[in-house]
C-alpha atoms as a PDB file:
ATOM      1  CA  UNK A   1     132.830 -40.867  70.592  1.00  0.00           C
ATOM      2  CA  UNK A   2     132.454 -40.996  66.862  1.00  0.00           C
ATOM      3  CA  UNK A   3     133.889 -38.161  64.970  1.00  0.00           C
ATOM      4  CA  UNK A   4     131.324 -35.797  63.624  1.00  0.00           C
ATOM      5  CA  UNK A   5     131.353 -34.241  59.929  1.00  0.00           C
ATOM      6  CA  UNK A   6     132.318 -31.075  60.955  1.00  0.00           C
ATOM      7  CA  UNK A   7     134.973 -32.179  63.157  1.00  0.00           C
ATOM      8  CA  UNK A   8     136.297 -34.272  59.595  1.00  0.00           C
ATOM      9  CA  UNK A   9     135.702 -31.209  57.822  1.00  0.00           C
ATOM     10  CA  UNK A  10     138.012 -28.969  59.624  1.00  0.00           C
ATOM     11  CA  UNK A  11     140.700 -31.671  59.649  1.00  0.00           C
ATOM     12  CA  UNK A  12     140.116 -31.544  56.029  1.00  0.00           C
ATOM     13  CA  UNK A  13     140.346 -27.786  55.559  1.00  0.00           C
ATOM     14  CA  UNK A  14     143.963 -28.471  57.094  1.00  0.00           C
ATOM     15  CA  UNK A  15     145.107 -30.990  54.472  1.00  0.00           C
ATOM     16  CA  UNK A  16     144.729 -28.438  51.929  1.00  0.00           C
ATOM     17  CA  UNK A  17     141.462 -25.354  50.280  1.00  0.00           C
ATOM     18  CA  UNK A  18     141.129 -27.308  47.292  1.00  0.00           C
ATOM     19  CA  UNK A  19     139.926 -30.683  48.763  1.00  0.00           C
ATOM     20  CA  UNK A  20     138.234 -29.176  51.062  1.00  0.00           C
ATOM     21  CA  UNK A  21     136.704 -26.880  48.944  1.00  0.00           C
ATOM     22  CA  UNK A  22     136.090 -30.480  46.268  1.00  0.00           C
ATOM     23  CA  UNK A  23     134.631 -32.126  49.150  1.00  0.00           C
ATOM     24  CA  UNK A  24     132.150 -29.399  50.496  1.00  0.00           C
ATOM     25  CA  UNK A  25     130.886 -28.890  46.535  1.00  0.00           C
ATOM     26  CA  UNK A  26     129.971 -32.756  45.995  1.00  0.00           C
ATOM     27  CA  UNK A  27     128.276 -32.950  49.753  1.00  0.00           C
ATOM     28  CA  UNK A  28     126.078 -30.382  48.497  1.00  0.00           C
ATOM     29  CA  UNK A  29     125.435 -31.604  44.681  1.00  0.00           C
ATOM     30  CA  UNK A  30     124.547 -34.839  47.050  1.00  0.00           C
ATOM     31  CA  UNK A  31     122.232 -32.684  49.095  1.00  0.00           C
ATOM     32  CA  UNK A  32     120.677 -31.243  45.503  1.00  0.00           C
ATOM     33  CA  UNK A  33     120.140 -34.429  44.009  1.00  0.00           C
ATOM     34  CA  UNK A  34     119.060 -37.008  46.820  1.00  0.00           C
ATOM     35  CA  UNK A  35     116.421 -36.424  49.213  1.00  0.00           C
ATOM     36  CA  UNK A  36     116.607 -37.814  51.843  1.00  0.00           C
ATOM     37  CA  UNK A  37     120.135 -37.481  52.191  1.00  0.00           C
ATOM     38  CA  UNK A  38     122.232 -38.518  55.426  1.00  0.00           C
ATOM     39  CA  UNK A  39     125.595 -37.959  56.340  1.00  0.00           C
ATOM     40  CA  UNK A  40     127.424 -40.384  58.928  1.00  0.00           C
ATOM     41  CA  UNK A  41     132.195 -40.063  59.453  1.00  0.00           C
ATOM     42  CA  UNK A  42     133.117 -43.644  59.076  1.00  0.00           C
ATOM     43  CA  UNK A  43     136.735 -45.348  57.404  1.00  0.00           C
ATOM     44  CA  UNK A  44     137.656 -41.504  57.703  1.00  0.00           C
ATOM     45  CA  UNK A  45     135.467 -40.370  55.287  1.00  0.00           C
ATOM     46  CA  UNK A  46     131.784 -39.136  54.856  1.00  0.00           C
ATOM     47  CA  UNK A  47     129.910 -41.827  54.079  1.00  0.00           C
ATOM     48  CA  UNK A  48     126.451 -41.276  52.075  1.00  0.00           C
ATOM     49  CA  UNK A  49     122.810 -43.103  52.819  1.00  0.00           C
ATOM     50  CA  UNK A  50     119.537 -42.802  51.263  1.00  0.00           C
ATOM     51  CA  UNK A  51     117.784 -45.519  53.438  1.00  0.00           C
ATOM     52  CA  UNK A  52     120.837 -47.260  51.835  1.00  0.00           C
ATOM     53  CA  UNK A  53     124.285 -46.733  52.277  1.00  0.00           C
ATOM     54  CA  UNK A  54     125.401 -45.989  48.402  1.00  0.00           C
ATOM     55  CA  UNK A  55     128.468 -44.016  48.864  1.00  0.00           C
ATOM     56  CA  UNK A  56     131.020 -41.766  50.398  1.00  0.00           C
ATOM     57  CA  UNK A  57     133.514 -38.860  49.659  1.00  0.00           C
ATOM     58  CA  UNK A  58     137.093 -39.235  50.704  1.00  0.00           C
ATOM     59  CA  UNK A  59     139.930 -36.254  50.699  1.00  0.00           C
ATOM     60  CA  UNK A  60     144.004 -37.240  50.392  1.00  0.00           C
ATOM     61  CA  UNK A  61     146.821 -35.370  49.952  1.00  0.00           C
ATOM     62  CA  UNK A  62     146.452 -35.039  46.269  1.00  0.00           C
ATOM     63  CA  UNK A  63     142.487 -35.824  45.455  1.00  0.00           C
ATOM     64  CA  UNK A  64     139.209 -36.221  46.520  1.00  0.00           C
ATOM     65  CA  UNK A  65     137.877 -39.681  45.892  1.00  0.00           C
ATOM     66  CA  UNK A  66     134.259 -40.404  45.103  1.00  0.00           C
ATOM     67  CA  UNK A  67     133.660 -43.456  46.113  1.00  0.00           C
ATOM     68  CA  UNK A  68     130.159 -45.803  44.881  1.00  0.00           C
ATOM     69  CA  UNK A  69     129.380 -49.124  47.606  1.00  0.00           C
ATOM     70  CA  UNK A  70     127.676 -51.076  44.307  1.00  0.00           C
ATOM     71  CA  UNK A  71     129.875 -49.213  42.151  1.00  0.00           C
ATOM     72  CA  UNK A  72     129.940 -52.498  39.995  1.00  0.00           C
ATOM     73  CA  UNK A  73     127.058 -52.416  38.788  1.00  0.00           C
ATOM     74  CA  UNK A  74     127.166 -49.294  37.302  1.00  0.00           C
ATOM     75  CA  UNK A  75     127.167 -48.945  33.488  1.00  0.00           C
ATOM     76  CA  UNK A  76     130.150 -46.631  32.924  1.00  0.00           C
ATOM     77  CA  UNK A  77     128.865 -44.478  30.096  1.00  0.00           C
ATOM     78  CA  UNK A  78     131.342 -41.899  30.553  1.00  0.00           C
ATOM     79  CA  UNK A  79     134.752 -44.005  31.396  1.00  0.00           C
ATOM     80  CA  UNK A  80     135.272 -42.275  34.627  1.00  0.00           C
ATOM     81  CA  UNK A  81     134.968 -45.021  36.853  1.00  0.00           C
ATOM     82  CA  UNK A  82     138.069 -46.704  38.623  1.00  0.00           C
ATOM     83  CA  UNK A  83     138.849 -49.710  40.976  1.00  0.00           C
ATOM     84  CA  UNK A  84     138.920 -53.529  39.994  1.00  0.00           C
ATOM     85  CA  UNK A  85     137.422 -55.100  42.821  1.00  0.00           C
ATOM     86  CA  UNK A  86     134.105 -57.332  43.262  1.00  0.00           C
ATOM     87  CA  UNK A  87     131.842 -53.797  44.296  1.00  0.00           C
ATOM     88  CA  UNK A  88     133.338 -50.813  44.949  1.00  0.00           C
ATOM     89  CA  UNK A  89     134.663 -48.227  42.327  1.00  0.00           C
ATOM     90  CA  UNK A  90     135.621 -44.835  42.654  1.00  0.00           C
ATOM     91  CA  UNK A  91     136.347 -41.394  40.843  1.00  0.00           C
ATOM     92  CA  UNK A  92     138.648 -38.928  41.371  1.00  0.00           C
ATOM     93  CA  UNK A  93     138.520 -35.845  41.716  1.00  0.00           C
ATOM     94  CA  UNK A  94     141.853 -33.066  41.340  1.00  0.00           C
ATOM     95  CA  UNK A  95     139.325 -29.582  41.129  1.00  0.00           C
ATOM     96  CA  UNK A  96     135.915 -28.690  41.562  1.00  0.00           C
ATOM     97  CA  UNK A  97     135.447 -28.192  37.729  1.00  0.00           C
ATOM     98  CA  UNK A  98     135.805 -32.287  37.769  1.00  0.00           C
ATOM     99  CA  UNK A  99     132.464 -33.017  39.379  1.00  0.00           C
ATOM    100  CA  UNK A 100     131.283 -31.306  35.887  1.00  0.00           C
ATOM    101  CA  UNK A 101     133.177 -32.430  33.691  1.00  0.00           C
ATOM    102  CA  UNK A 102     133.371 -36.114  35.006  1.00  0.00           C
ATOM    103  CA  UNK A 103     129.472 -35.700  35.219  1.00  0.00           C
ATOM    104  CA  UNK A 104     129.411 -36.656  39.180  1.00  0.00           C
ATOM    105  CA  UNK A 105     126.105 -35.936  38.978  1.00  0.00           C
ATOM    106  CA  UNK A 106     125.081 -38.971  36.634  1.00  0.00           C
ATOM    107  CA  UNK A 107     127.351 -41.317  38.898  1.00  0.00           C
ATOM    108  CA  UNK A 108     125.579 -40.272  42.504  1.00  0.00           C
ATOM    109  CA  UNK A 109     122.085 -41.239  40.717  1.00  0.00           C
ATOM    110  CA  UNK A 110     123.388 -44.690  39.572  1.00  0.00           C
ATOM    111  CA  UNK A 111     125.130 -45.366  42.830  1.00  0.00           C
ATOM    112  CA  UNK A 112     121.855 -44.911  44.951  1.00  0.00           C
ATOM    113  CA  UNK A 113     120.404 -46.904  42.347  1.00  0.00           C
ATOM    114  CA  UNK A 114     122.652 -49.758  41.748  1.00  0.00           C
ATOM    115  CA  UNK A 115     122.856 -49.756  45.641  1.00  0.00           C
ATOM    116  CA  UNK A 116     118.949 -50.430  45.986  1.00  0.00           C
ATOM    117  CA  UNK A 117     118.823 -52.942  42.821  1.00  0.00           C
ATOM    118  CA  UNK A 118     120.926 -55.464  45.340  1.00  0.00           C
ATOM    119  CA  UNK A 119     118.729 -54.198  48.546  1.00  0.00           C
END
């Protein structure tokens, strides 16, 4: 049986308060933004889908990694942006105050974008 997001979450809250507490403050800047938004555990993260797949949050040891399926396509205004290969990129996150300052906001809506543009 599939792992469910709150079963992720908890093992989460376990590696450590500030990614979880990273992770739960993009879900819901996701939530804000995108409508509709689902939510689906998968390559042990939480993967996002607006009747695309355009995305996913990911917690380690040391960050929280946003990570963008079309990512490539993105036009980088802000420099944020890492990863090298053919689609994906990703940003990190070390404290809530990034998703501000690295204007997460601005990167969910040209994810979801980029990801329909190749639809």
């Amino acid at each position: 049986m599939p792992k469910t997001v709150e079963a992720l979450l908890e093992d989460i809250h376990l590696l450590g308060e500030e990614q979880f507490l990273v992770v739960e403050a993009v879900r819901a800047l996701a939530r804000q933004m995108i409508n509709p938004l689902s939510e689906e555990v998968k390559y042990g993260g939480i993967l996002f889908s607006s009747v695309i797949q355009f995305g996913g949050v990911f917690a380690y040891k040391k960050h929280v990694s946003v990570e963008f399926s079309k990512g490539a396509l993105i036009t980088d205004c802000f420099g944020f942006l890492e990863g090298k290969g053919k689609g994906r990129r990703h940003i990190k996150l070390m404290k809530i105050s990034d998703i501000a300052t690295k204007h997460l906001s601005s990167y969910l809506e040209s994810a979801l974008g980029a990801a329909k543009s190749v639809e």
